[in-house]
N, C-alpha and C. Protein backbone atom coordinates (compact mmCIF):
# COMPACT_ATOMS: atom_id res chain seq x y z
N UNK A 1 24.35 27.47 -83.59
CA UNK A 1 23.55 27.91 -82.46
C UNK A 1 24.29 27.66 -81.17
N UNK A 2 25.38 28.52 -80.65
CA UNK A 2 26.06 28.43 -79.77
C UNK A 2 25.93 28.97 -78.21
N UNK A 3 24.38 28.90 -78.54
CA UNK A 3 23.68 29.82 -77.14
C UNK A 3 23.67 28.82 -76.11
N UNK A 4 24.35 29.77 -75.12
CA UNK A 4 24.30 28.75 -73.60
C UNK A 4 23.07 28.59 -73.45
N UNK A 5 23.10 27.26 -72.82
CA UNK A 5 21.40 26.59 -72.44
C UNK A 5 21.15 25.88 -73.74
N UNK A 6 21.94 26.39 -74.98
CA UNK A 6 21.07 25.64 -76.32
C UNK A 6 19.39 25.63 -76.59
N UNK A 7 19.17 24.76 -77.64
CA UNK A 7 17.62 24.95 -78.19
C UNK A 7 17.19 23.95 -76.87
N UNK A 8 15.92 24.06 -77.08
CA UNK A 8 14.97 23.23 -76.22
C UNK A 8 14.21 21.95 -76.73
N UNK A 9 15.06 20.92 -76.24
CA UNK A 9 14.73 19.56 -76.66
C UNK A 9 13.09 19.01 -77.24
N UNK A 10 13.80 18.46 -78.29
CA UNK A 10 11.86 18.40 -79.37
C UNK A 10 10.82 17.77 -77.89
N UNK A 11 11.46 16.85 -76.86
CA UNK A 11 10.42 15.87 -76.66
C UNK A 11 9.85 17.32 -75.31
N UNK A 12 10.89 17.68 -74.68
CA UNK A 12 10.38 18.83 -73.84
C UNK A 12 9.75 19.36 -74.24
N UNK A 13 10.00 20.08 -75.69
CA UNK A 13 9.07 21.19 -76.36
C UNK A 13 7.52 20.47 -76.41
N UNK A 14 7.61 19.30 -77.18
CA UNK A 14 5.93 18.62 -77.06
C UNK A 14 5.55 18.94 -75.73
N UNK A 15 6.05 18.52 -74.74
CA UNK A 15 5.47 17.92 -73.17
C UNK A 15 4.87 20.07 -73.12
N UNK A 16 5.83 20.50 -73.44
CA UNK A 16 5.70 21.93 -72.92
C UNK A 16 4.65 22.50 -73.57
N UNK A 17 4.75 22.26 -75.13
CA UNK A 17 3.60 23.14 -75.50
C UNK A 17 2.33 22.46 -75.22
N UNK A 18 2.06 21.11 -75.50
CA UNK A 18 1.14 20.59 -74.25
C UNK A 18 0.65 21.16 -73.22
N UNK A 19 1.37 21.16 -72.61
CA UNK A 19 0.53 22.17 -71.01
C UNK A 19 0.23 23.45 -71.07
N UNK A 20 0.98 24.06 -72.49
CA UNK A 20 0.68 25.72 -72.79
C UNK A 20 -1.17 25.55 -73.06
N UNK A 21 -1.21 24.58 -74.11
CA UNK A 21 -2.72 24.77 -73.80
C UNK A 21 -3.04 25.65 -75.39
N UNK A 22 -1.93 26.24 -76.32
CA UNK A 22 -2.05 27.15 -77.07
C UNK A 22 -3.28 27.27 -78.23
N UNK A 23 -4.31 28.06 -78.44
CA UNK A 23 -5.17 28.11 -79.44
C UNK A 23 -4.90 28.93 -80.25
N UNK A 24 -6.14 28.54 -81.72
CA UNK A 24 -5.50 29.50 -82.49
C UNK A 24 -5.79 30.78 -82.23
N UNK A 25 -5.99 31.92 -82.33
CA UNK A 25 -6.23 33.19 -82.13
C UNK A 25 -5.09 33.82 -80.64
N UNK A 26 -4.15 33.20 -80.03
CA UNK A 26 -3.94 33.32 -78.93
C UNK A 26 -2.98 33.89 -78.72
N UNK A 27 -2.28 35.02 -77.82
CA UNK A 27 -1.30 35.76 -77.48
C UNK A 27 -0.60 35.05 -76.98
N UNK A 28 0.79 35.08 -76.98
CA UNK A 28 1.65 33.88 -76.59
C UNK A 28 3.33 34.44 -76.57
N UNK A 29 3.83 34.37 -75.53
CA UNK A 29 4.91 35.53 -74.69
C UNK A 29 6.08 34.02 -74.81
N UNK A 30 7.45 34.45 -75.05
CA UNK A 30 8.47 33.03 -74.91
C UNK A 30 9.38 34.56 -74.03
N UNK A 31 9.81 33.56 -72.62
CA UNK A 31 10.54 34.83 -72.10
C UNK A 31 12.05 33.98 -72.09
N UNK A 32 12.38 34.50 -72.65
CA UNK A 32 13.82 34.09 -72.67
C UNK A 32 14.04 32.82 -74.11
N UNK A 33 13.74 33.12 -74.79
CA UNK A 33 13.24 32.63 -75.71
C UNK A 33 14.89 32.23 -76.50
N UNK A 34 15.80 32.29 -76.54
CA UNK A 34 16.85 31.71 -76.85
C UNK A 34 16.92 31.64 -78.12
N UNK A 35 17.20 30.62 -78.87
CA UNK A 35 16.82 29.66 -80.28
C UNK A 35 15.92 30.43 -81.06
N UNK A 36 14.68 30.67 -80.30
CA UNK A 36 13.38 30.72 -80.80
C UNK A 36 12.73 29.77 -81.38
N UNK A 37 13.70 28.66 -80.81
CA UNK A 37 12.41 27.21 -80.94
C UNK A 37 10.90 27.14 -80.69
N UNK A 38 11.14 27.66 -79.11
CA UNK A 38 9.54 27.44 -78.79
C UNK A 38 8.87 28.52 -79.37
N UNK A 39 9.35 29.65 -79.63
CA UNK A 39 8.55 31.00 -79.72
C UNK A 39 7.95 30.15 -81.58
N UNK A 40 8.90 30.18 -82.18
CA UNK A 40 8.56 29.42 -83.67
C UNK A 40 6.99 28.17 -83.19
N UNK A 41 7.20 27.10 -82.75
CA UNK A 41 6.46 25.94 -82.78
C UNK A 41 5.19 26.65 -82.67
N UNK A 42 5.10 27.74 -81.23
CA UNK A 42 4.14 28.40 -80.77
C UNK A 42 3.59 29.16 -81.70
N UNK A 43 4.13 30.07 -82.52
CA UNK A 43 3.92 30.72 -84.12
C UNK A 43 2.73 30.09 -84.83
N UNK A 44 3.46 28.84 -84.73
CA UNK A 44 2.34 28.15 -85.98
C UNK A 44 0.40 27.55 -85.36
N UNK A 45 0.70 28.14 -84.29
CA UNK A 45 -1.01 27.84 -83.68
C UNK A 45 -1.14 29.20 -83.12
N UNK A 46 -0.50 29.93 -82.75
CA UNK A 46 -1.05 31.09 -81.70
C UNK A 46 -1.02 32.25 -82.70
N UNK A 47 -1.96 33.37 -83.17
CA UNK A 47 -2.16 34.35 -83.63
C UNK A 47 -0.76 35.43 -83.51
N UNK A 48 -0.17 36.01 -82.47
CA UNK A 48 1.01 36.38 -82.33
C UNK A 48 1.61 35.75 -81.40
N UNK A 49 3.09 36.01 -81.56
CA UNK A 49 4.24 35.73 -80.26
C UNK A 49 5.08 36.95 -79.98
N UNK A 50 5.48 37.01 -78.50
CA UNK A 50 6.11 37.36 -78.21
C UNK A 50 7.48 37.58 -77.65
N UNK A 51 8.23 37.25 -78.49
CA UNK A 51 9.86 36.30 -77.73
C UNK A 51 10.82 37.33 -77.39
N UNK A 52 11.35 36.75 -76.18
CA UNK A 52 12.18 38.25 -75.13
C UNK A 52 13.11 37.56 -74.68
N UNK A 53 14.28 38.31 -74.80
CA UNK A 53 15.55 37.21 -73.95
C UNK A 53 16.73 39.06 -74.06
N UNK A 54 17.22 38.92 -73.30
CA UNK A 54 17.92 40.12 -73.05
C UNK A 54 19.51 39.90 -73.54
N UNK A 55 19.87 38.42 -74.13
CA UNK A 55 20.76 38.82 -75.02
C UNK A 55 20.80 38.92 -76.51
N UNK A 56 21.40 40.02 -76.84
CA UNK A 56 21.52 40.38 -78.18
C UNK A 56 21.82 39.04 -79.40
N UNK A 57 22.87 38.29 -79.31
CA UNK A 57 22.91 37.02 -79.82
C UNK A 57 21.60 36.09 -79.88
N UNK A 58 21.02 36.14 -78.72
CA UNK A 58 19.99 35.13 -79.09
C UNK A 58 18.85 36.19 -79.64
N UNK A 59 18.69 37.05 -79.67
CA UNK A 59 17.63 37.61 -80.22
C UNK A 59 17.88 37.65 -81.76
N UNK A 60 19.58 37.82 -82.16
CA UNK A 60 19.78 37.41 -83.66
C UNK A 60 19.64 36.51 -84.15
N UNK A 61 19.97 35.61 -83.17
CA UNK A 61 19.47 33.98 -83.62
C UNK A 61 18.13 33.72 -83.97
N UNK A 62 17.34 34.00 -82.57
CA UNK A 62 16.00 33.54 -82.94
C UNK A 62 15.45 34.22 -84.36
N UNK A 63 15.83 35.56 -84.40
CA UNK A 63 15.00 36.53 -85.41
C UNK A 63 15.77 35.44 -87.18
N UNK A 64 16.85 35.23 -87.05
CA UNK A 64 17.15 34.51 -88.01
C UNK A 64 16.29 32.98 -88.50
N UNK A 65 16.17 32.26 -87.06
CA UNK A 65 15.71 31.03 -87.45
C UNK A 65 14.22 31.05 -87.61
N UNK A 66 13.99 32.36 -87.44
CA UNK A 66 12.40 32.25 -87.35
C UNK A 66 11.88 32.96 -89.16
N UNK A 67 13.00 33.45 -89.41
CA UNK A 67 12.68 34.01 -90.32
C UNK A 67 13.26 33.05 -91.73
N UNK A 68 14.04 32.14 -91.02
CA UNK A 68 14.15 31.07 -92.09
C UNK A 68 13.17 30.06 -92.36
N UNK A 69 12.10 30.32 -91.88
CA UNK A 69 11.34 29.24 -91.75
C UNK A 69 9.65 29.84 -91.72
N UNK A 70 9.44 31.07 -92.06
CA UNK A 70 8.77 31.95 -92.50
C UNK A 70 7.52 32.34 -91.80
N UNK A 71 8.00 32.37 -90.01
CA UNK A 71 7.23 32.86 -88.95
C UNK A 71 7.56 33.93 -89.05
N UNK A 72 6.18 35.04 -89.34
CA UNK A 72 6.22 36.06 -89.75
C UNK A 72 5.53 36.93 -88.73
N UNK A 73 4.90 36.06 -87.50
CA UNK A 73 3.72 36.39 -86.46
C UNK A 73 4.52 36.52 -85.15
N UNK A 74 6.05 36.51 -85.03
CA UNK A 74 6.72 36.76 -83.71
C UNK A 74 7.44 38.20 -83.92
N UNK A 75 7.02 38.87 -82.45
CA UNK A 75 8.13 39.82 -82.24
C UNK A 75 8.37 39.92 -81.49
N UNK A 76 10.19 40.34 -81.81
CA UNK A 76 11.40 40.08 -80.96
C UNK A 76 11.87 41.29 -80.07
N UNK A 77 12.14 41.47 -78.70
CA UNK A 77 12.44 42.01 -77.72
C UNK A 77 13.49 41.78 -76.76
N UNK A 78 14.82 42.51 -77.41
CA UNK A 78 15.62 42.56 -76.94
C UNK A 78 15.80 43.28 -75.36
N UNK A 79 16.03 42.73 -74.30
CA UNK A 79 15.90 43.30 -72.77
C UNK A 79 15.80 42.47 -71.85
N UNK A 80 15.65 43.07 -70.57
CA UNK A 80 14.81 42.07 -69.47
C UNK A 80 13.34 42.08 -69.88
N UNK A 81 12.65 41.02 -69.41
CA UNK A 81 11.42 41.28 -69.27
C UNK A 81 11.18 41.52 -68.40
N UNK A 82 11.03 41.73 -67.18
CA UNK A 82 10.62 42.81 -66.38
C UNK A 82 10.17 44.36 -67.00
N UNK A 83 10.85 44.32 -67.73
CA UNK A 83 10.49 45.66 -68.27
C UNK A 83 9.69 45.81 -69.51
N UNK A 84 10.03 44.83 -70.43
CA UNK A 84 9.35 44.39 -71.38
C UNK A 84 7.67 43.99 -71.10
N UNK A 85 7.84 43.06 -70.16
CA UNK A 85 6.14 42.52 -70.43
C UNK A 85 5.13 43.57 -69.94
N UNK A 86 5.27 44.56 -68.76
CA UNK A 86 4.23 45.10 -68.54
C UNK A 86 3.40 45.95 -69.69
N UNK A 87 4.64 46.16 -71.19
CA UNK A 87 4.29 46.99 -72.42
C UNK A 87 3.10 46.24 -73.19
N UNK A 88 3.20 44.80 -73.06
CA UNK A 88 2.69 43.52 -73.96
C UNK A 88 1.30 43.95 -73.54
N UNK A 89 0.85 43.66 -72.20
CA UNK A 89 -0.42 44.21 -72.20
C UNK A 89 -1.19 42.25 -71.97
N UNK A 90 -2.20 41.77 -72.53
CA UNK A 90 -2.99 40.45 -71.72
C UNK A 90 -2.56 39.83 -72.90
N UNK A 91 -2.22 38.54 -72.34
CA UNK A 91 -1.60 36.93 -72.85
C UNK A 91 -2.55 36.01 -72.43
N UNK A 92 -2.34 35.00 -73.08
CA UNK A 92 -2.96 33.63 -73.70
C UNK A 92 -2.39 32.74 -72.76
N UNK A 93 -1.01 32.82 -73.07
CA UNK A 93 -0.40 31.85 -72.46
C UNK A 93 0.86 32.02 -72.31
N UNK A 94 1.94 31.77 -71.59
CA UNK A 94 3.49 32.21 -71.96
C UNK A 94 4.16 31.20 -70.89
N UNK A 95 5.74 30.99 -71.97
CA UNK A 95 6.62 30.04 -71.60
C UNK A 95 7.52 30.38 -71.11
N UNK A 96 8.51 30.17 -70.26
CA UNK A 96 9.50 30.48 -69.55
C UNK A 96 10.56 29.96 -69.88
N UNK A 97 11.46 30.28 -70.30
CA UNK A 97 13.06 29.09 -70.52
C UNK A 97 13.88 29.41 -69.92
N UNK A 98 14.15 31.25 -69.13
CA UNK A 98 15.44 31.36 -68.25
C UNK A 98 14.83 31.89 -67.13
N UNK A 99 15.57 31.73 -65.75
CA UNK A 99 15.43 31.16 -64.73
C UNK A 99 15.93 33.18 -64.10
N UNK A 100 15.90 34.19 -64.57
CA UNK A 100 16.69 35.29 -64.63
C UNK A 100 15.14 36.18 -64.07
N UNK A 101 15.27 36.76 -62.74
CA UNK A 101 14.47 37.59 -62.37
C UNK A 101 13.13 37.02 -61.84
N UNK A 102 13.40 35.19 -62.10
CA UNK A 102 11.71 34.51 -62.02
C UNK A 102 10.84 34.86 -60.97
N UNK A 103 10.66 35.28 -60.05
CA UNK A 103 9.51 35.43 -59.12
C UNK A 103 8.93 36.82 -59.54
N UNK A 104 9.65 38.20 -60.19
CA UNK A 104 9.40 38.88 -60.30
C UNK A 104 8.42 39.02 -61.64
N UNK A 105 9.36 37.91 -62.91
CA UNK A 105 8.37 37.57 -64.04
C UNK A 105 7.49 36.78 -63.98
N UNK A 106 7.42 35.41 -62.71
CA UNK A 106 6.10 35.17 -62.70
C UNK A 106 4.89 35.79 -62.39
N UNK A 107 5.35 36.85 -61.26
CA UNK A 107 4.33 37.82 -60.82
C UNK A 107 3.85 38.52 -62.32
N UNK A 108 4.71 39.59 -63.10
CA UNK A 108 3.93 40.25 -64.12
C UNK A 108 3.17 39.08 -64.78
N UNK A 109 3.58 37.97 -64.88
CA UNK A 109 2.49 36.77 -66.27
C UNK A 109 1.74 36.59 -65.25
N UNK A 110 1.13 36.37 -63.91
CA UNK A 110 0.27 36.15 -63.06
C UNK A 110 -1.23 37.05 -63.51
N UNK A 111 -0.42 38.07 -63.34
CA UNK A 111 -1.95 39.40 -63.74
C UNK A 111 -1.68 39.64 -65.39
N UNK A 112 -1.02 39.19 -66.46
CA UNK A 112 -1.49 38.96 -67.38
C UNK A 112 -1.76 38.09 -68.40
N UNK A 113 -1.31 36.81 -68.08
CA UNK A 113 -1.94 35.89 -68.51
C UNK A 113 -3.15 35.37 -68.44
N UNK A 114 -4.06 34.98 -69.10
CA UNK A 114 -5.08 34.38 -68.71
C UNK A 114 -5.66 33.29 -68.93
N UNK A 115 -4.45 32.19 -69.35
CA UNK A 115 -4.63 30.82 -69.53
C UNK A 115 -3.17 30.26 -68.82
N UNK A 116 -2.02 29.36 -69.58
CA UNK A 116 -1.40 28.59 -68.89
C UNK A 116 -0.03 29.61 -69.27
N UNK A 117 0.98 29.47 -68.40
CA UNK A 117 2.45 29.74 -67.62
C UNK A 117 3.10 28.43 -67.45
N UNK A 118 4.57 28.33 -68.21
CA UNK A 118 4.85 27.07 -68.32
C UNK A 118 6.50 27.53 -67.99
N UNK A 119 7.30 26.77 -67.22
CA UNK A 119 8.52 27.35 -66.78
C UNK A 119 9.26 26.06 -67.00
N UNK A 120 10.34 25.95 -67.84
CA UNK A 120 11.39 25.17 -68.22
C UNK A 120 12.21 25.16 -67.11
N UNK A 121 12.62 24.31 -66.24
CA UNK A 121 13.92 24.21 -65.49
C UNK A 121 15.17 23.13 -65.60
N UNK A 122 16.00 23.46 -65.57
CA UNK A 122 17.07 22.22 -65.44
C UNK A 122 17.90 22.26 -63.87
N UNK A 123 17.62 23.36 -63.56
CA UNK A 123 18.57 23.39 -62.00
C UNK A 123 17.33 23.69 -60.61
N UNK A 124 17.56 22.24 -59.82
CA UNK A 124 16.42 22.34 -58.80
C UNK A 124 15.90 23.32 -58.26
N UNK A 125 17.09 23.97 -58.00
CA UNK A 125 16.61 25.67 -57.41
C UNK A 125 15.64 26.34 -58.06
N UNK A 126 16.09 26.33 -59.54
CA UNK A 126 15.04 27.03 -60.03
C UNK A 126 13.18 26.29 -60.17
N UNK A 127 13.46 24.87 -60.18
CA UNK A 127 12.32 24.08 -59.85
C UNK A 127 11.68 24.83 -58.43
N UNK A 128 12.09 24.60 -57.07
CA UNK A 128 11.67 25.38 -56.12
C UNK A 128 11.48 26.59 -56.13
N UNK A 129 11.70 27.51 -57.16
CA UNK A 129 11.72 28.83 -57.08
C UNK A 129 10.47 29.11 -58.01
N UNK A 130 10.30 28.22 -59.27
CA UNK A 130 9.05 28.64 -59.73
C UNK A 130 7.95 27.91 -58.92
N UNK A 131 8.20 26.86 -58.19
CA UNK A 131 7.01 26.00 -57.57
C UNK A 131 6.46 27.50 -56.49
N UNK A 132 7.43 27.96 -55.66
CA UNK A 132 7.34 28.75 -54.32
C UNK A 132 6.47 29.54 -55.14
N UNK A 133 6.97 30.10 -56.28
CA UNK A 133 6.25 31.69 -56.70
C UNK A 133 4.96 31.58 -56.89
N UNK A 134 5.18 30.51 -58.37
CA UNK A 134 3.72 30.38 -58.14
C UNK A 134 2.27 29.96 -57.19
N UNK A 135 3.08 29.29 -56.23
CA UNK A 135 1.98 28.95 -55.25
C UNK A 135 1.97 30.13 -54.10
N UNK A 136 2.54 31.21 -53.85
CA UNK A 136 2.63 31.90 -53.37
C UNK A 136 1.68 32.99 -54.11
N UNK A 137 1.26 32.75 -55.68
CA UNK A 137 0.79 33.64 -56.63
C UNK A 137 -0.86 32.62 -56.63
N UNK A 138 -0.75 31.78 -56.42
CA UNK A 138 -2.18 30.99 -56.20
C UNK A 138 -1.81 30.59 -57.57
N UNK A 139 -1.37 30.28 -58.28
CA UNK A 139 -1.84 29.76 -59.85
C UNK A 139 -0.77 28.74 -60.22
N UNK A 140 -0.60 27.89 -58.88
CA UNK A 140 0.64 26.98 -59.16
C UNK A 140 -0.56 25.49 -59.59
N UNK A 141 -0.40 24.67 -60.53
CA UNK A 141 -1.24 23.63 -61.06
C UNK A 141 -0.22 22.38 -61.17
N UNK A 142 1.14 22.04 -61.31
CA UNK A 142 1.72 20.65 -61.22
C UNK A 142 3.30 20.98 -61.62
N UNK A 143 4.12 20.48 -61.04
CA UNK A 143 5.23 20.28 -61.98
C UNK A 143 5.48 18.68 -62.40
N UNK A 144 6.20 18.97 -63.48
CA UNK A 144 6.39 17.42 -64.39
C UNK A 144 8.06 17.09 -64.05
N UNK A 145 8.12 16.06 -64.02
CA UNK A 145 10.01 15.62 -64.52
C UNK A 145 9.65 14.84 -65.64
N UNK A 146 10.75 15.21 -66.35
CA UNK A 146 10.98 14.98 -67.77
C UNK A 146 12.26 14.47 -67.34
N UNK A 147 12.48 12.83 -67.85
CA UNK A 147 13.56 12.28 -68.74
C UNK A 147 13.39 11.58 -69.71
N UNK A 148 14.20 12.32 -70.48
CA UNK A 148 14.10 11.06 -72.23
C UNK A 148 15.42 10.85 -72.33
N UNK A 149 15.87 9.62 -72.73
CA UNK A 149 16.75 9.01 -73.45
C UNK A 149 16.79 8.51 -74.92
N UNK A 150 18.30 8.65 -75.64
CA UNK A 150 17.46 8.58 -77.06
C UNK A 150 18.75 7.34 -77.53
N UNK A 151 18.27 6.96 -78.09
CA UNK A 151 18.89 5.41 -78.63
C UNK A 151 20.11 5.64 -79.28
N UNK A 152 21.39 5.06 -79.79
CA UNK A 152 22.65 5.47 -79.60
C UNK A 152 23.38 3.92 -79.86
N UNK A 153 23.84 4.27 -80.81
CA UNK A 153 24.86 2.59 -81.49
C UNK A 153 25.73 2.08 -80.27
N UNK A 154 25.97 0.63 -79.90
CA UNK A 154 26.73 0.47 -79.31
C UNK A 154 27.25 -1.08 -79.87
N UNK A 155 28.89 -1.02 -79.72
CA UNK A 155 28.98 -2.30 -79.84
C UNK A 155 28.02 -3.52 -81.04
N UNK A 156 27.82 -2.63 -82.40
CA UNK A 156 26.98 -3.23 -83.19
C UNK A 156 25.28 -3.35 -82.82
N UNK A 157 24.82 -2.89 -81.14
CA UNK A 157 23.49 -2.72 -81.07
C UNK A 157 22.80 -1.44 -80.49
N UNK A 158 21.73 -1.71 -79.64
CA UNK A 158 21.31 -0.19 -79.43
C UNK A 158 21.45 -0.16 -78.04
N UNK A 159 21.83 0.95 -77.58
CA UNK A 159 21.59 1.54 -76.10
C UNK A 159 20.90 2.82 -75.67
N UNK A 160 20.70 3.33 -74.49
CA UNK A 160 19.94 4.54 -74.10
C UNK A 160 20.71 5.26 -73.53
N UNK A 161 20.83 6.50 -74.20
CA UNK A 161 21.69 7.67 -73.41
C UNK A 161 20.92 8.79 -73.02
N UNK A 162 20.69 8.59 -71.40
CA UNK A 162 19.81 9.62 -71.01
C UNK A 162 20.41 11.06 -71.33
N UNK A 163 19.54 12.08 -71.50
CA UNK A 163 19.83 13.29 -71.28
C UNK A 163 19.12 13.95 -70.30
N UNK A 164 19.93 14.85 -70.17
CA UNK A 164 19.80 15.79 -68.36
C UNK A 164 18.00 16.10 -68.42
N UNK A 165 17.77 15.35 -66.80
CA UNK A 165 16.29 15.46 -66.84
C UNK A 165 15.94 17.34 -66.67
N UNK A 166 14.34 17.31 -67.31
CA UNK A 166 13.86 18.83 -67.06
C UNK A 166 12.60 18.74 -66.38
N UNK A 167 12.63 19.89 -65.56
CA UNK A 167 11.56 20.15 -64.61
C UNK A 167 10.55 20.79 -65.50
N UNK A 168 8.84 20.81 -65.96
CA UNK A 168 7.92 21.54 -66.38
C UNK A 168 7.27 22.07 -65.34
N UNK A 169 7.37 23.46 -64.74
CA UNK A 169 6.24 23.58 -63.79
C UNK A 169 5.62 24.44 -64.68
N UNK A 170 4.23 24.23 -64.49
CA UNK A 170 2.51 24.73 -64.72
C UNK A 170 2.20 25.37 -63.73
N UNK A 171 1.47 26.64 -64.54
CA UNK A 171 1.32 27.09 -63.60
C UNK A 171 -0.40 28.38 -64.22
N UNK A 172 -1.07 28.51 -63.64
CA UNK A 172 -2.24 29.21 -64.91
C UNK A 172 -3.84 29.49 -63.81
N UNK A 173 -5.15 29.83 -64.37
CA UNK A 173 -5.90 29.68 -63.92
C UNK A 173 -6.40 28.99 -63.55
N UNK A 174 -7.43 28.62 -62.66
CA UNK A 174 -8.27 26.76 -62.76
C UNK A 174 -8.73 26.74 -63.99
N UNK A 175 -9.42 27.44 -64.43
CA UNK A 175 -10.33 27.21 -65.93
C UNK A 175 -9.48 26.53 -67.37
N UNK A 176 -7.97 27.21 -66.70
CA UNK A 176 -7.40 27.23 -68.35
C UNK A 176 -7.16 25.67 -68.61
């Protein structure tokens, strides 16, 4: 899995699908969906998925790992989404992992989502860029910092090797 950006860290993924909020019966959009980590986890509670990332590699990837593991409820959309989501039609909930066109894709998940919008960041800019949009879109609700460190031999004992913190911004109705 040699996709820039890589999969999306298990403890992020908890914190993330957490704030997705996901039920069972629920429409559920991964835009930029990479791996198809999250679009998969999301699989196994949400009725369908929708995973979109506009490169061809990761759409082979994901369609592979998803199909090794016998999520049979995602489909894959090779493109921008910009162009893609207005086809999808009303969502549940949807996750964000690339940072590519964001004010324009938070706007389309704004008017069709109708529960939680969850945007993965690792580069501040893009932290300020989904905070601006969405509060500019009224449906901005918190961002999180995420750091985990994970334990790591040293010298015969244990130490903590942080990994690169991630931004969660939320973002959804009041109700959801």
């Amino acid at each position: 899995m040699g996709l820039k950006g890589g999969p999306t860290q298990d403890e992020v993924m908890a914190v993330s699908l957490a704030k997705l909020k996901i039920r069972p019966g629920d429409r559920v959009a991964d835009v930029g969906c990479g791996t198809g980590k999250v679009a998969i986890a999301a699989s196994k509670i949400a009725e369908h998925v929708y995973a979109i990332d506009k490169r061809s590699e990761a759409i082979a990837c994901a369609r592979g790992e998803a199909a090794a593991v016998g999520a049979g409820n995602i489909e894959f959309f090779e493109g921008d989404a910009v162009d893609i989501l207005p086809g999808i039609g009303r969502l549940d909930a949807a996750f964000v992992g690339g940072s590519r066109r964001l004010p324009e894709v938070l706007a389309l998940l704004a008017d069709a989502v109708q529960g939680r919008i969850v945007v993965n960041a690792v580069m501040v800019g893009t932290l300020s860029e989904a905070i601006a949009s969405m509060q500019r879109l009224g449906i901005f609700v918190e961002a999180v910092h995420l750091q985990v460190s994970r334990s790591a031999e040293i010298a015969g004992g244990v130490m903590f090797k942080p990994i690169n913190p991630v931004y969660v911004i939320v973002g959804g109705s009041g109700c959801s």
